[in-house]
C-alpha atoms as a PDB file:
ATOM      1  CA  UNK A   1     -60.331 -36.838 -13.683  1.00  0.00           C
ATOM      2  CA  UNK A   2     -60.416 -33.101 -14.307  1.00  0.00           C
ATOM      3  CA  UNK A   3     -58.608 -31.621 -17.377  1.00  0.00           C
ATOM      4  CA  UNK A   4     -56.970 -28.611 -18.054  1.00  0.00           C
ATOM      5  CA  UNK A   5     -55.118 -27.039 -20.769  1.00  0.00           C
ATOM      6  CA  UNK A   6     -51.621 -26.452 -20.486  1.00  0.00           C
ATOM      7  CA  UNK A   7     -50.753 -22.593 -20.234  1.00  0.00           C
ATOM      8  CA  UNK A   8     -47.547 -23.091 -22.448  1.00  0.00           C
ATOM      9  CA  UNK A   9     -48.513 -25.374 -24.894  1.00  0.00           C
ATOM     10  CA  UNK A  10     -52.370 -25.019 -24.985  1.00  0.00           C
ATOM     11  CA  UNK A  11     -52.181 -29.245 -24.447  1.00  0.00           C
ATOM     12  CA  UNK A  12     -55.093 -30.771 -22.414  1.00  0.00           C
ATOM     13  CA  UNK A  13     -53.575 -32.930 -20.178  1.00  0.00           C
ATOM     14  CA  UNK A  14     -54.806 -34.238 -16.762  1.00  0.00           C
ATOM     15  CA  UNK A  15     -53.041 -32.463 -13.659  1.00  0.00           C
ATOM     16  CA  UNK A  16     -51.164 -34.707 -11.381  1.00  0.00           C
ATOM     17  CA  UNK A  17     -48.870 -33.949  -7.696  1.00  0.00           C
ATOM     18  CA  UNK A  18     -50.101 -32.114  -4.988  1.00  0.00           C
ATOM     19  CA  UNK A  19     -53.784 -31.043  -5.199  1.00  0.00           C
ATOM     20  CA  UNK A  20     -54.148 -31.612  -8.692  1.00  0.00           C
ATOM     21  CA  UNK A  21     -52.233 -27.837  -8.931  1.00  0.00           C
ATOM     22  CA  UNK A  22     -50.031 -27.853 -12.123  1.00  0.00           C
ATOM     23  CA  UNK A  23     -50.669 -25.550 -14.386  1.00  0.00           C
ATOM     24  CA  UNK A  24     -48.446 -26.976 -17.030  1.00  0.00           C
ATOM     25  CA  UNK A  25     -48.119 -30.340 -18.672  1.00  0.00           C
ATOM     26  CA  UNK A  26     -45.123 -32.654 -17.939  1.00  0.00           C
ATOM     27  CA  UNK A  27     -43.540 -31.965 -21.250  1.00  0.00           C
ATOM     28  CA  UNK A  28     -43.291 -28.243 -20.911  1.00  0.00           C
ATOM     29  CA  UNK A  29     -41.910 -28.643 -17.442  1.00  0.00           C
ATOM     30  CA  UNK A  30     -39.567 -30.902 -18.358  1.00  0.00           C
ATOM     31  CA  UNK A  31     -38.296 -28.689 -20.806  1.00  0.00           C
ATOM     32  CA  UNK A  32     -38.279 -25.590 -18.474  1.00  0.00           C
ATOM     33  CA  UNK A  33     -36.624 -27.373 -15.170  1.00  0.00           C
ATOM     34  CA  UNK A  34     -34.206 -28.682 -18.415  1.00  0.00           C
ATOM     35  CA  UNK A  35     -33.504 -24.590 -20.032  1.00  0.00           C
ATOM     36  CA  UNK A  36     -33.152 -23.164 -15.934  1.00  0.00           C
ATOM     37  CA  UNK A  37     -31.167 -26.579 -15.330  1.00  0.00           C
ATOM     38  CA  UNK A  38     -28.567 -25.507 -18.746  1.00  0.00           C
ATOM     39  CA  UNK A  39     -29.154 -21.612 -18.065  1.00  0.00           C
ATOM     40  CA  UNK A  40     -27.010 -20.620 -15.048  1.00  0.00           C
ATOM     41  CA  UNK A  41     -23.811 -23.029 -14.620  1.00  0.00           C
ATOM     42  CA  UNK A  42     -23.798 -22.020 -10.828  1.00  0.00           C
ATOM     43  CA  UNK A  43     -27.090 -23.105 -10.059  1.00  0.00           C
ATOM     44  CA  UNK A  44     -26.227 -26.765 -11.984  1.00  0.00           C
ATOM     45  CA  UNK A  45     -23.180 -27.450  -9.766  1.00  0.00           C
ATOM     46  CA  UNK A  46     -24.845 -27.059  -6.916  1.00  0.00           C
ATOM     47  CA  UNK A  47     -27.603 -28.993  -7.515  1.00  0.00           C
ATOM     48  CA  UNK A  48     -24.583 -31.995  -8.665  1.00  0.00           C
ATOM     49  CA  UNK A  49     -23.144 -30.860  -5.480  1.00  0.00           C
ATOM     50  CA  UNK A  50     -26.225 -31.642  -3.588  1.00  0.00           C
ATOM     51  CA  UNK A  51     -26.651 -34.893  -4.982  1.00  0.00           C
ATOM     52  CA  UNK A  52     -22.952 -35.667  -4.288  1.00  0.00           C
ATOM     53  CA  UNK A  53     -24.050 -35.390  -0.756  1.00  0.00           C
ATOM     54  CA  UNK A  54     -27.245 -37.019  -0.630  1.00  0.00           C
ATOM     55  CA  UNK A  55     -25.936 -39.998  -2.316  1.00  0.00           C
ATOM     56  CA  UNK A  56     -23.083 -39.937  -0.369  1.00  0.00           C
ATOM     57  CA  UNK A  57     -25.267 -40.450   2.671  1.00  0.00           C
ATOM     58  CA  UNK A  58     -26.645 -43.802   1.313  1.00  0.00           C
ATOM     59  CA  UNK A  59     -23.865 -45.279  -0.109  1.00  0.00           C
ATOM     60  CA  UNK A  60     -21.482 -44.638   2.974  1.00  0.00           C
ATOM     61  CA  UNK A  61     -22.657 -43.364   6.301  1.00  0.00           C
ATOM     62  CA  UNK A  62     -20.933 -41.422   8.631  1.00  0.00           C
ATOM     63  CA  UNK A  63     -18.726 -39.712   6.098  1.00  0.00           C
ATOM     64  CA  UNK A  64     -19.500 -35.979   6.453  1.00  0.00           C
ATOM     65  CA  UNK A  65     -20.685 -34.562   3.822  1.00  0.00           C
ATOM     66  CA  UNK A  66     -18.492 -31.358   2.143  1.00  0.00           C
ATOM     67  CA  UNK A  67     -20.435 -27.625   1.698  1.00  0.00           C
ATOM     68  CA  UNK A  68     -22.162 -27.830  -2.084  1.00  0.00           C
ATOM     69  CA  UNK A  69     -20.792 -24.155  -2.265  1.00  0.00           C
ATOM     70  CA  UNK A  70     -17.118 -25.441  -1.964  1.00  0.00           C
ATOM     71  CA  UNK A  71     -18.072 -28.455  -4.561  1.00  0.00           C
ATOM     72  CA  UNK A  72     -19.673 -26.048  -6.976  1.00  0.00           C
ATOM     73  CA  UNK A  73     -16.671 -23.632  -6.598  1.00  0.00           C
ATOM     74  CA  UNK A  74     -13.832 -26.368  -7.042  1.00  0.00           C
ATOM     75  CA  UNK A  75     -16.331 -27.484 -10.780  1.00  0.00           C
ATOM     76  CA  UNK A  76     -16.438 -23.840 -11.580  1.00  0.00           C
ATOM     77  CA  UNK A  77     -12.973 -22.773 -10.944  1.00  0.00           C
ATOM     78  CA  UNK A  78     -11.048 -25.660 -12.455  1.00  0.00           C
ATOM     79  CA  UNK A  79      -9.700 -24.874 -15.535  1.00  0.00           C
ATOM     80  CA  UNK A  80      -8.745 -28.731 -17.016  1.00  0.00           C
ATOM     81  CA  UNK A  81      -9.264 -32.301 -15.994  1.00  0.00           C
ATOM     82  CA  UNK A  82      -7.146 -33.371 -13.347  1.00  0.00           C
ATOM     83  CA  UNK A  83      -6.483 -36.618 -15.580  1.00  0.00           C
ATOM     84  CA  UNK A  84      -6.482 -35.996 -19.408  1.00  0.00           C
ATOM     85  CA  UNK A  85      -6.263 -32.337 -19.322  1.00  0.00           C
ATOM     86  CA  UNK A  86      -9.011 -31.314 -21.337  1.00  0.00           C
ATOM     87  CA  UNK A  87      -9.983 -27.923 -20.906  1.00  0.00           C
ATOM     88  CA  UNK A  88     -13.033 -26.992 -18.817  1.00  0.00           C
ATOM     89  CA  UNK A  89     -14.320 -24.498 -21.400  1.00  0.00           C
ATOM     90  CA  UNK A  90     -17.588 -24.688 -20.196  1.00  0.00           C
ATOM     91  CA  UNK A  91     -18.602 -24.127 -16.874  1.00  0.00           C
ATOM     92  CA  UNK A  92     -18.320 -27.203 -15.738  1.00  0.00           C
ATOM     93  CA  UNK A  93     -20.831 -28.909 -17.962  1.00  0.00           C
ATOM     94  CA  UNK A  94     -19.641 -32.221 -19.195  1.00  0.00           C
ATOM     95  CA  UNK A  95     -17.539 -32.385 -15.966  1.00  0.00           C
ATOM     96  CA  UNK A  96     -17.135 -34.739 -12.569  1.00  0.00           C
ATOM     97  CA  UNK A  97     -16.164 -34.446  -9.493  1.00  0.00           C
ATOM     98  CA  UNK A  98     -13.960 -37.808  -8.686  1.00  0.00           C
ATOM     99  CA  UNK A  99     -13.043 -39.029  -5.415  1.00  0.00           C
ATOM    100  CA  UNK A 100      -8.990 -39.935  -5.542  1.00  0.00           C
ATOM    101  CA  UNK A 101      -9.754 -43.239  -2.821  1.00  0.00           C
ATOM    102  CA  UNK A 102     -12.674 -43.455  -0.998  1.00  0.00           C
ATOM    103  CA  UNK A 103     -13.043 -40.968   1.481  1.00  0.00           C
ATOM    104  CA  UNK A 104     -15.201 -37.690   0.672  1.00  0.00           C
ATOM    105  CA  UNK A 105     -13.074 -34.376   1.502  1.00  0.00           C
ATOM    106  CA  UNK A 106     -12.472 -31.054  -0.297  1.00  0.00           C
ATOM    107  CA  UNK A 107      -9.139 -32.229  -1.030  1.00  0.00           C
ATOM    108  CA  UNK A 108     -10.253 -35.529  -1.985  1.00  0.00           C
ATOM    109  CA  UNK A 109     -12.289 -34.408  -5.149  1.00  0.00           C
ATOM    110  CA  UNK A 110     -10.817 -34.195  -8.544  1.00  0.00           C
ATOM    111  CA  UNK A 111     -11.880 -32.242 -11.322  1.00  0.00           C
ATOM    112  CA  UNK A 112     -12.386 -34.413 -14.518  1.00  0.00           C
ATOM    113  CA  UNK A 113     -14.146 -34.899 -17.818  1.00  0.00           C
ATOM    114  CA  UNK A 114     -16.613 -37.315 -18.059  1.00  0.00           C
ATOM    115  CA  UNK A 115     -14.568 -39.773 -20.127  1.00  0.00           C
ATOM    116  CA  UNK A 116     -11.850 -39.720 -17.495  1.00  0.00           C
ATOM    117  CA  UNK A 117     -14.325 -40.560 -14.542  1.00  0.00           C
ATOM    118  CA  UNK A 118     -15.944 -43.251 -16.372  1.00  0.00           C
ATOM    119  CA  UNK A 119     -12.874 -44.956 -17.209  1.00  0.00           C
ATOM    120  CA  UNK A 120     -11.486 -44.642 -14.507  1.00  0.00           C
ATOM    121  CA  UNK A 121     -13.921 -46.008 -12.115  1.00  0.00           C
ATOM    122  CA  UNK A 122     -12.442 -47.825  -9.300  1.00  0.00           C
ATOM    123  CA  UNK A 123      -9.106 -47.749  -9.704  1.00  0.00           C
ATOM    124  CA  UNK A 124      -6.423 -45.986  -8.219  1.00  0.00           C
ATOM    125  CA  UNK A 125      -5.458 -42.548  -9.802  1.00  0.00           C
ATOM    126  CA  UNK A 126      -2.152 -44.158 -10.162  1.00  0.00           C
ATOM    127  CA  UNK A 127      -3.508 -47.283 -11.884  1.00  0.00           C
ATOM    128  CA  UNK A 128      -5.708 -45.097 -13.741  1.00  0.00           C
ATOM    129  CA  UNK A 129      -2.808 -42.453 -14.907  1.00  0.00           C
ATOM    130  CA  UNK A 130      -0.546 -45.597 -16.062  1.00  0.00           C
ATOM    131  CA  UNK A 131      -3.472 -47.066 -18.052  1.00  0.00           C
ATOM    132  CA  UNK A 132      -3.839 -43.476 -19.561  1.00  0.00           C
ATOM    133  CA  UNK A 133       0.402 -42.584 -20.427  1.00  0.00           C
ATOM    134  CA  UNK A 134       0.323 -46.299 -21.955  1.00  0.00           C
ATOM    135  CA  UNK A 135      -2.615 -45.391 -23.967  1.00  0.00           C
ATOM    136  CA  UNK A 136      -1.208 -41.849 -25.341  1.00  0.00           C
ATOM    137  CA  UNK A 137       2.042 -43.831 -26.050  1.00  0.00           C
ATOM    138  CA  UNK A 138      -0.097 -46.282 -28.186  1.00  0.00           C
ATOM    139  CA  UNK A 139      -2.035 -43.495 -29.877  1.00  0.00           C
ATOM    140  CA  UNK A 140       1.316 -41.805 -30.723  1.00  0.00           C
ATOM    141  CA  UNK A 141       2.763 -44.803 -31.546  1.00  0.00           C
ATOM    142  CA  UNK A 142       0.038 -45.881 -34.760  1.00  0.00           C
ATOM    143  CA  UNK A 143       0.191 -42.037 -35.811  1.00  0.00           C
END
């Protein structure tokens, strides 16, 4: 195998993909695609919008997918999560779209944190929000 040194680094590694091309090793294009990934929040939720719909497409044909511009928008523009109401004080990051019930629709998405989405899972957002009041009323309750 041929190999180069990388133009960031000055690492010799050996070039893989398409024609043997790259100019730069894996770790220093890691950690660009991971800067441009962190750098511009619009670009990010449209690339999780994207996905949204790809994986949508696998998981459960038929449904149509919804315009990554109106998925980025709705992470970009919400101000809290639907469910906890933690602020969205950063562009989105740390954020998830959640569908309500199953069906994937504009007005079917929810804004929430992380936390929310994971713990929520597959439950109803009325299951979920009764799990969540009974656990604020515990939390309050030991303070």
């Amino acid at each position: 195998m041929n190999e180069r040194t990388c133009t960031t680094c000055g690492t010799p590694f050996t070039p893989t993909g398409i024609d043997n091309r790259h100019a730069v090793c894996r770790s220093c294009h890691s950690a660009a695609a991971h800067a441009k990934y962190h750098a511009d929040p619009r670009a990010r939720d449209l690339q999780i919008a994207r996905s949204m719909n790809a994986s949508l497409s696998h998981r459960a044909p038929g449904q149509t997918p919804v315009p990554a511009t109106l998925m980025a928008d709705l992470i970009l523009s919400g101000t809290h999560c639907t469910y906890c109401r933690q602020p969205n004080a950063r562009g989105g990051a740390g954020f998830h779209l959640d569908h309500r019930v199953r069906t994937h629709s504009l007005e079917n998405l929810a804004l929430c944190c992380e936390m929310c989405n994971r713990a929520k899972w597959h439950h109803s957002e009325e299951v979920f929000m009764a799990w969540l009041r009974g656990a604020a009323e515990r939390l309050r309750s030991d303070s």
